[in-house]
PDB file of N, CA and C in Angstrom:
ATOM      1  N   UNK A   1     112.427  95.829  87.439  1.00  0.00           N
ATOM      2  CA  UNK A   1     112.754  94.443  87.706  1.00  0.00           C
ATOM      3  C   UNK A   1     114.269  94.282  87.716  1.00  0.00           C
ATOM      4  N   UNK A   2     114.435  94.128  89.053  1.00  0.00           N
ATOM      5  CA  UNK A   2     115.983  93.329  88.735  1.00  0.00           C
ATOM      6  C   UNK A   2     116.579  92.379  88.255  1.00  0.00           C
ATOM      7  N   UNK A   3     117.702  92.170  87.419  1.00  0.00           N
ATOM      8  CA  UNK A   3     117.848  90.504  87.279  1.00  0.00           C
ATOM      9  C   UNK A   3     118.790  90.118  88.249  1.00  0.00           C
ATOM     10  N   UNK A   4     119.475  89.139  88.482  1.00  0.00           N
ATOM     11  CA  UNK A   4     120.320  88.436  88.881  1.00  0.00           C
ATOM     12  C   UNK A   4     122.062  88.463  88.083  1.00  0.00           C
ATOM     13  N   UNK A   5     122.848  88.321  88.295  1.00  0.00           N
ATOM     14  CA  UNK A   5     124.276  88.348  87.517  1.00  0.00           C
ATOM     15  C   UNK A   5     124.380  86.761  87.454  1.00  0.00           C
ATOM     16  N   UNK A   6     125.240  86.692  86.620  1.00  0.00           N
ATOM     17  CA  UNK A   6     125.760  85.157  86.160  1.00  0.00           C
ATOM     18  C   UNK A   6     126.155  84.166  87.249  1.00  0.00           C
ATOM     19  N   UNK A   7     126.971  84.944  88.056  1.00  0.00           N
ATOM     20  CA  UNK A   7     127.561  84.840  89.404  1.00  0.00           C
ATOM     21  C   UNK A   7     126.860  83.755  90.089  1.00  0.00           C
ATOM     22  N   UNK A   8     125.991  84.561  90.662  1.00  0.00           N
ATOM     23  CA  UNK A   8     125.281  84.160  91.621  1.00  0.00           C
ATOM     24  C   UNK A   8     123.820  83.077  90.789  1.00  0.00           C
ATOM     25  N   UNK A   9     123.555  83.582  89.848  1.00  0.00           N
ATOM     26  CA  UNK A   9     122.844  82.491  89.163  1.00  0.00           C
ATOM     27  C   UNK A   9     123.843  80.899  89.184  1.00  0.00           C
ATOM     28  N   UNK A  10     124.724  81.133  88.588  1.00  0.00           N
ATOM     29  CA  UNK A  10     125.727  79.634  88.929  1.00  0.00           C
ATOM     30  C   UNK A  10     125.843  79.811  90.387  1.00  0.00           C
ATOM     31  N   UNK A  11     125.840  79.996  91.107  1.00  0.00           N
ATOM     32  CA  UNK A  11     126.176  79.430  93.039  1.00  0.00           C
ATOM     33  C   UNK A  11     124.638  78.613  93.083  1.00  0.00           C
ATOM     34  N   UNK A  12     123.501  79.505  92.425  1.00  0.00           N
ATOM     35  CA  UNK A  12     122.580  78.896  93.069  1.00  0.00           C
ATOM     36  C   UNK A  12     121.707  77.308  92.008  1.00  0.00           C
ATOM     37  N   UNK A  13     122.650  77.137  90.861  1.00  0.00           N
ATOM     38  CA  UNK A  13     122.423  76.133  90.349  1.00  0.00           C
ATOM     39  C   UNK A  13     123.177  74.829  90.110  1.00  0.00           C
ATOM     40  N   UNK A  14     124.416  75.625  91.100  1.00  0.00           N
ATOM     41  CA  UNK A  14     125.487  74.510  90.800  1.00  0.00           C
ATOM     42  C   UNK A  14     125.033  73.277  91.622  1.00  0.00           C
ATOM     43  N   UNK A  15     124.362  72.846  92.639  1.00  0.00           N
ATOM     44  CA  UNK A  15     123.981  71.892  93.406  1.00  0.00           C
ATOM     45  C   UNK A  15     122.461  70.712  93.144  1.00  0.00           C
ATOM     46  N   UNK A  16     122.614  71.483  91.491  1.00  0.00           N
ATOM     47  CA  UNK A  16     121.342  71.017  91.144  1.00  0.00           C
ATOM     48  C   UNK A  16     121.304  70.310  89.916  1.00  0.00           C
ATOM     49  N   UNK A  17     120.879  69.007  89.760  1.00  0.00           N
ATOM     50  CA  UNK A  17     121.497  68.441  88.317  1.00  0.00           C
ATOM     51  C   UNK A  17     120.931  69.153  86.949  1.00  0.00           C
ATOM     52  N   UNK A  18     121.414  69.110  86.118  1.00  0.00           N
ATOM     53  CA  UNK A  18     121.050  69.776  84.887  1.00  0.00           C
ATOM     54  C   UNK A  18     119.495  68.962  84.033  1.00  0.00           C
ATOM     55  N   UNK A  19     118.546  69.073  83.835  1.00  0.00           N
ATOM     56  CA  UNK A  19     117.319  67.988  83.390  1.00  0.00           C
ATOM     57  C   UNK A  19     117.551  68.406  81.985  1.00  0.00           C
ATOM     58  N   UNK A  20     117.592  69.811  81.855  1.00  0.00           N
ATOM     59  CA  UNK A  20     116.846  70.827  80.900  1.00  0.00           C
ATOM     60  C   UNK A  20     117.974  70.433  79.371  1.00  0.00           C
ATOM     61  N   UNK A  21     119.048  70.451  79.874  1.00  0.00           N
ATOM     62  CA  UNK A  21     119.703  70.403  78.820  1.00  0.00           C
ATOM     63  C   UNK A  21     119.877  69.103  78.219  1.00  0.00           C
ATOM     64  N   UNK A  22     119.573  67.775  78.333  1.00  0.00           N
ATOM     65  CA  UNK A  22     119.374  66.251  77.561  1.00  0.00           C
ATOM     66  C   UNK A  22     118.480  66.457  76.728  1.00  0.00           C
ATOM     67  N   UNK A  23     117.084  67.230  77.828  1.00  0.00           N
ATOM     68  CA  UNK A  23     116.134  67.241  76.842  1.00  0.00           C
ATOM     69  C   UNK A  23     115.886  67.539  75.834  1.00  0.00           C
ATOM     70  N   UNK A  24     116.608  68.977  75.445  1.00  0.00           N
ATOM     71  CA  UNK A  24     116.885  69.627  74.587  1.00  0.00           C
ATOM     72  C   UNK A  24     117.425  69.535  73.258  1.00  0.00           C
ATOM     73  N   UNK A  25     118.397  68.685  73.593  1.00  0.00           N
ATOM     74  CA  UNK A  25     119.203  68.128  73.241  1.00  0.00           C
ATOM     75  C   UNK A  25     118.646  66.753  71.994  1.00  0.00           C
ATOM     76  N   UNK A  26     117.722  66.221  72.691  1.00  0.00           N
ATOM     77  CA  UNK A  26     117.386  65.124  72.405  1.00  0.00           C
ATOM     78  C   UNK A  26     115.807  66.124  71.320  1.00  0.00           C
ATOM     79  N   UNK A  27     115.135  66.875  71.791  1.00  0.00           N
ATOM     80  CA  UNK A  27     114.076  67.312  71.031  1.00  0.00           C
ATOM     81  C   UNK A  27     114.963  68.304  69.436  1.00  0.00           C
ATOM     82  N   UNK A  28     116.146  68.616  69.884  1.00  0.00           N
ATOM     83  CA  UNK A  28     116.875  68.787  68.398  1.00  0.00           C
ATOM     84  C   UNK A  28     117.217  67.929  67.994  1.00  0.00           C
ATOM     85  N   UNK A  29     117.868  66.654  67.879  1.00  0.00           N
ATOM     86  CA  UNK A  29     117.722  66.210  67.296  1.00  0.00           C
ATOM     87  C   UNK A  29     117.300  65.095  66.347  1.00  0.00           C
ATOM     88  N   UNK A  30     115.897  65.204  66.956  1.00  0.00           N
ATOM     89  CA  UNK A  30     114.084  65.101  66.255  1.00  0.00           C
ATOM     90  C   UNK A  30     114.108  65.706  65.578  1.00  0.00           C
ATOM     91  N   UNK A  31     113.901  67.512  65.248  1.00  0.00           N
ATOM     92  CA  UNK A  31     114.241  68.286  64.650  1.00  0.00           C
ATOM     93  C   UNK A  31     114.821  68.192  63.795  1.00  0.00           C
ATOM     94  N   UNK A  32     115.731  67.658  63.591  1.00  0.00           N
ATOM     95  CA  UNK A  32     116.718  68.050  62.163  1.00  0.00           C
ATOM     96  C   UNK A  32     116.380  66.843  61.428  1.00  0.00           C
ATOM     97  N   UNK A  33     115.251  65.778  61.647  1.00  0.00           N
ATOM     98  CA  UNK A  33     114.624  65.144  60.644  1.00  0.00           C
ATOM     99  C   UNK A  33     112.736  65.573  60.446  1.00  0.00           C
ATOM    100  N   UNK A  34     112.335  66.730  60.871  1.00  0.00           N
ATOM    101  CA  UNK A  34     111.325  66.838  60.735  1.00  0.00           C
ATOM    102  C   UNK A  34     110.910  68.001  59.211  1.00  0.00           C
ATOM    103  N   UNK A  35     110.051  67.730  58.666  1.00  0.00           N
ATOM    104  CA  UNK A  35     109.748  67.781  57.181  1.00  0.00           C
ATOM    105  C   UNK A  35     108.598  68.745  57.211  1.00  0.00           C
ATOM    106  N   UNK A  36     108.038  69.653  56.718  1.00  0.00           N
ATOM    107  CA  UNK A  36     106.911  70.315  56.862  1.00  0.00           C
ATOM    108  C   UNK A  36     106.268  69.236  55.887  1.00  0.00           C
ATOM    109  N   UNK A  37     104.273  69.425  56.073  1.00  0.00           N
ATOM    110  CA  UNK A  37     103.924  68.026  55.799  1.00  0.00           C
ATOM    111  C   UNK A  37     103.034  69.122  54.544  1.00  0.00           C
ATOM    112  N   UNK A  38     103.248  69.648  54.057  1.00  0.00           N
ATOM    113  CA  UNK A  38     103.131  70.302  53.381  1.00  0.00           C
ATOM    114  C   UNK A  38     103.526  70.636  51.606  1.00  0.00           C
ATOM    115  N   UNK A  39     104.825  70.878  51.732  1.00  0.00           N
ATOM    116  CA  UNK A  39     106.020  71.165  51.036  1.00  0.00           C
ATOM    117  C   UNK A  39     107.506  70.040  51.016  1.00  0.00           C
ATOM    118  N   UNK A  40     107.491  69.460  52.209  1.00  0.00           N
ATOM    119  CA  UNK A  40     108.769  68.521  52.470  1.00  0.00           C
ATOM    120  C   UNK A  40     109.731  69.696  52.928  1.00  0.00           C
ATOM    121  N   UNK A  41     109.814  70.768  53.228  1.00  0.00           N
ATOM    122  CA  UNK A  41     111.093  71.651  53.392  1.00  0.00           C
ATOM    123  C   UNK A  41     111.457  71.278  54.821  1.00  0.00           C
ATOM    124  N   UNK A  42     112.485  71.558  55.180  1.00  0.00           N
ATOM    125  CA  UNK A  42     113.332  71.497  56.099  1.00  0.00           C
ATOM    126  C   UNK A  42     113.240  72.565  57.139  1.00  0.00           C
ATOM    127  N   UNK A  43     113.026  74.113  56.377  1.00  0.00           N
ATOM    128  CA  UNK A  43     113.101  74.807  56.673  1.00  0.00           C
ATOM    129  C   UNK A  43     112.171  75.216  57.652  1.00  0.00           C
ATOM    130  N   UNK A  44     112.312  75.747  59.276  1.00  0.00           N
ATOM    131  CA  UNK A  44     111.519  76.153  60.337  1.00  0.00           C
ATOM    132  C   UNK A  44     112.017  76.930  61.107  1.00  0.00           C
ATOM    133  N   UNK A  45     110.547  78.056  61.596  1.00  0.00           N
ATOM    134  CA  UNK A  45     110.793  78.607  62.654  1.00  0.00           C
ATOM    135  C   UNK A  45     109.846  78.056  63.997  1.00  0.00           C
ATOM    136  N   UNK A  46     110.114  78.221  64.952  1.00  0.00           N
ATOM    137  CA  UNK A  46     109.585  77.812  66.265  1.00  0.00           C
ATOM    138  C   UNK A  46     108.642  78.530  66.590  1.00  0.00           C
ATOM    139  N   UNK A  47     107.607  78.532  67.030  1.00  0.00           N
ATOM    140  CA  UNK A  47     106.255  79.221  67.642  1.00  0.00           C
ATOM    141  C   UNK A  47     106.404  78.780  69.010  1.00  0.00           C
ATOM    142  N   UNK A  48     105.632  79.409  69.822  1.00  0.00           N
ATOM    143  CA  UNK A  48     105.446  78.706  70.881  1.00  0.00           C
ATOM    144  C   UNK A  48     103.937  78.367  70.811  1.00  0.00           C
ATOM    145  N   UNK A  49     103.464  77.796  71.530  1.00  0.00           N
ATOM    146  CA  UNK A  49     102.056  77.365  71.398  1.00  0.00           C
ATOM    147  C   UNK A  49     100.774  78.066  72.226  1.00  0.00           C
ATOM    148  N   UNK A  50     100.829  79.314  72.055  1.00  0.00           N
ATOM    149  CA  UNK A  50     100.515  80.340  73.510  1.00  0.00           C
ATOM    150  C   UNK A  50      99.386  80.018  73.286  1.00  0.00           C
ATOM    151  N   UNK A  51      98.342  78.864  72.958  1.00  0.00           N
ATOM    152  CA  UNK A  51      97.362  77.820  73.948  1.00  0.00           C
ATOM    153  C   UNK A  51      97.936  76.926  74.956  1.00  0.00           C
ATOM    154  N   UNK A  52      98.820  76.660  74.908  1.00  0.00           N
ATOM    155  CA  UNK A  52      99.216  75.499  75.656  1.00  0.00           C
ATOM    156  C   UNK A  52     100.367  75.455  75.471  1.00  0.00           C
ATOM    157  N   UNK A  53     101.084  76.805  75.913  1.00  0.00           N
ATOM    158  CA  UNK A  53     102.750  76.514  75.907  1.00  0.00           C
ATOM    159  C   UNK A  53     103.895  76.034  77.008  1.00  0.00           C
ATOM    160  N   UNK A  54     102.967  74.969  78.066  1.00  0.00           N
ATOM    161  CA  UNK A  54     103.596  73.983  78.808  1.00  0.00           C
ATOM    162  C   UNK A  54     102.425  72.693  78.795  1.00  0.00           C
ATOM    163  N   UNK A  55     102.983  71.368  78.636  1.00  0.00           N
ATOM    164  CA  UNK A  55     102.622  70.590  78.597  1.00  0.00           C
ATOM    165  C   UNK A  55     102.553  69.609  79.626  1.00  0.00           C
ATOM    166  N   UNK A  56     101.692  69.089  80.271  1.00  0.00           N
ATOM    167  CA  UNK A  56     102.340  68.219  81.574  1.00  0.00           C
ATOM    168  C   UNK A  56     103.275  66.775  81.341  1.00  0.00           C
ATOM    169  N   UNK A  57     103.685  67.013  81.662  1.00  0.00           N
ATOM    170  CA  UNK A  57     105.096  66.293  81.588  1.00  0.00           C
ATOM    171  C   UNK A  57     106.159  66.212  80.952  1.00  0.00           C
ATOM    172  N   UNK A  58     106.212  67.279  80.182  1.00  0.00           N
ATOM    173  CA  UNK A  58     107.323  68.101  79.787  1.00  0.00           C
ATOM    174  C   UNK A  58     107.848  69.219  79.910  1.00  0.00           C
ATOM    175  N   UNK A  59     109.014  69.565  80.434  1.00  0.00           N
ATOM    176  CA  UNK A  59     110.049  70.834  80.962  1.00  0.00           C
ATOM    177  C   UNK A  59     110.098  71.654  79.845  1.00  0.00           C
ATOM    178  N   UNK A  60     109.884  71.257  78.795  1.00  0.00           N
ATOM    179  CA  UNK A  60     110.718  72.485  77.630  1.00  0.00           C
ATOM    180  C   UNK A  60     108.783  72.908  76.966  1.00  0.00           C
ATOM    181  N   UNK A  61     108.939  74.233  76.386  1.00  0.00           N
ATOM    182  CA  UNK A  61     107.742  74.823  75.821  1.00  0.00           C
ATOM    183  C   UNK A  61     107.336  73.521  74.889  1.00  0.00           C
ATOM    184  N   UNK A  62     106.276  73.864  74.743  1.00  0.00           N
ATOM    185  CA  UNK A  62     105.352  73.374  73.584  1.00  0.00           C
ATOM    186  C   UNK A  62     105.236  74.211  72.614  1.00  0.00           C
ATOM    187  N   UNK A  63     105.482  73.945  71.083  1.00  0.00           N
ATOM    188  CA  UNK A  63     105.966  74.661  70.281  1.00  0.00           C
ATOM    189  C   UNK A  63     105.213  74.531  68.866  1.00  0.00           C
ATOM    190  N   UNK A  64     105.013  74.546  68.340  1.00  0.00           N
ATOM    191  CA  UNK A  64     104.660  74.043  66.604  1.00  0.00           C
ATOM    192  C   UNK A  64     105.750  75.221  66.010  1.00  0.00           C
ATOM    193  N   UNK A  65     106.046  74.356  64.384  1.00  0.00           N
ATOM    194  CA  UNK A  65     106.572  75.461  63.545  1.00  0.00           C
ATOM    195  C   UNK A  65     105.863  75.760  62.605  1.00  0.00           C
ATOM    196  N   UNK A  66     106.832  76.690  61.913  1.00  0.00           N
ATOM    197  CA  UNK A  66     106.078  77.690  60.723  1.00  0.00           C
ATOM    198  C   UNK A  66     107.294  77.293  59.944  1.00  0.00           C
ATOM    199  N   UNK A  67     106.502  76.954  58.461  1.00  0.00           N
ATOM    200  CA  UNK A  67     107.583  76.230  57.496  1.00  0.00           C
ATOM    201  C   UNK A  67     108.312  77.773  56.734  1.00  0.00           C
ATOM    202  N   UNK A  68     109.389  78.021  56.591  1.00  0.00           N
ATOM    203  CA  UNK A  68     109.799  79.132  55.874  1.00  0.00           C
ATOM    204  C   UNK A  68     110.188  79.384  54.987  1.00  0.00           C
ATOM    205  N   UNK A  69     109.621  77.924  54.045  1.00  0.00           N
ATOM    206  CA  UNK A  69     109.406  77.929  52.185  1.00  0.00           C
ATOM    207  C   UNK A  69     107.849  78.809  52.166  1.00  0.00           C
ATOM    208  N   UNK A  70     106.704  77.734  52.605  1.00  0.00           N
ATOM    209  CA  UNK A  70     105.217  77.621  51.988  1.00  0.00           C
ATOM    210  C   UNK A  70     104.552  78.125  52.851  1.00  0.00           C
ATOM    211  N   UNK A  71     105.134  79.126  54.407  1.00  0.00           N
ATOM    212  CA  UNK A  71     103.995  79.548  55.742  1.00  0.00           C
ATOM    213  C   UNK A  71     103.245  78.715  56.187  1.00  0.00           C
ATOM    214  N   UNK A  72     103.208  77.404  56.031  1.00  0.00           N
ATOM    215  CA  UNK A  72     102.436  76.121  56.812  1.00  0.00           C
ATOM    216  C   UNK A  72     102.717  76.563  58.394  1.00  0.00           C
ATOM    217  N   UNK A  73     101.610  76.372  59.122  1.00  0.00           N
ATOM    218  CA  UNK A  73     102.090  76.218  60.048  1.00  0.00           C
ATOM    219  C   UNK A  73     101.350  75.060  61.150  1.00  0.00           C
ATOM    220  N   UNK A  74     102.698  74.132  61.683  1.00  0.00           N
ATOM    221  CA  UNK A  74     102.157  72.551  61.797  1.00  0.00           C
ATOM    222  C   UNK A  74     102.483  71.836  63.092  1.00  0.00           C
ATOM    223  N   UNK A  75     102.011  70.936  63.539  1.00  0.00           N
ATOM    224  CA  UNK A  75     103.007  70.120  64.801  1.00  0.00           C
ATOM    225  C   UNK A  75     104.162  69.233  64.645  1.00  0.00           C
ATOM    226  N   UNK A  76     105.034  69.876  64.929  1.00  0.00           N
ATOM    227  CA  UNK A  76     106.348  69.080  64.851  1.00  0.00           C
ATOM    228  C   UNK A  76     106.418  67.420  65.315  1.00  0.00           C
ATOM    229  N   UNK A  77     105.346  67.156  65.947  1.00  0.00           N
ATOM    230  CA  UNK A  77     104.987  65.265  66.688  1.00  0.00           C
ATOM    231  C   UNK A  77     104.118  65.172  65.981  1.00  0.00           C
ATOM    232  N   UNK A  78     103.203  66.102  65.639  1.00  0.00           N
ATOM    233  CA  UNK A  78     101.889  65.412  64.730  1.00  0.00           C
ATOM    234  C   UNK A  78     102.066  65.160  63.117  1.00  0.00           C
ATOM    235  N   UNK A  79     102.851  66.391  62.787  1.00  0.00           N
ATOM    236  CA  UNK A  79     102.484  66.526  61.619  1.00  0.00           C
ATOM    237  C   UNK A  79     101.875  67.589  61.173  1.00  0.00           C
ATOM    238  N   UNK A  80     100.333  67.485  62.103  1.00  0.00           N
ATOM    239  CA  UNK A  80      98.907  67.948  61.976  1.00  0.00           C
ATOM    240  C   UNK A  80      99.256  69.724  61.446  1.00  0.00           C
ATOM    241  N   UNK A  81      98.629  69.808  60.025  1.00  0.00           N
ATOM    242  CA  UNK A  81      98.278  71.529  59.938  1.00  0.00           C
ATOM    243  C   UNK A  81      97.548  71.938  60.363  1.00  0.00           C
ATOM    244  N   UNK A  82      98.157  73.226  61.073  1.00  0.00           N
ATOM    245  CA  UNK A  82      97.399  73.985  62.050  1.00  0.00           C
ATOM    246  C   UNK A  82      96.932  75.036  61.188  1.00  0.00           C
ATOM    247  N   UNK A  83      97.596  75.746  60.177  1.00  0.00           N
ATOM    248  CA  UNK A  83      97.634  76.812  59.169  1.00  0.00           C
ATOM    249  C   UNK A  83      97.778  76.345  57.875  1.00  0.00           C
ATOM    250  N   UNK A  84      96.867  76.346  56.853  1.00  0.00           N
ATOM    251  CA  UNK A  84      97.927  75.718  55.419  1.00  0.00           C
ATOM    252  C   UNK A  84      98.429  77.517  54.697  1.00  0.00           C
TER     253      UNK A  84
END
């Protein structure tokens, strides 16, 4: 598989508005007030949701975390434990 160089990746995105990065943007910082519902820790890693790791109508993965005090693992919009 070839990749592409930086180069030419920017020629072929420069004409195109950026979506990806507000969003992002905006789903961190959600993030930095979300609590495992568990423990209260702060502390997370990102999963992706490889049932359903695109959502319709959203650009960025679908994700739950894994708390990295207590191994909960939960929905970052729900709450909901997926793992206690």
């Amino acid at each position: 598989m070839n990749s592409l160089d930086p180069a030419t990746i920017d020629n072929l995105l420069k004409h195109h508005p950026d979506v990806l990065t507000p969003l992002a943007q905006k789903e961190e910082e959600y993030l930095r007030g979300v609590r495992c519902p568990q423990c209260r820790s702060d502390i997370f890693s990102r999963q992706v949701d490889a049932t359903r790791p695109f959502v319709s109508g959203n650009s960025l993965p679908n994700f739950n975390c894994k708390c990295g005090d207590c191994g909960c693992l939960y929905g970052p919009y729900s709450g909901l434990i997926l793992e206690g």
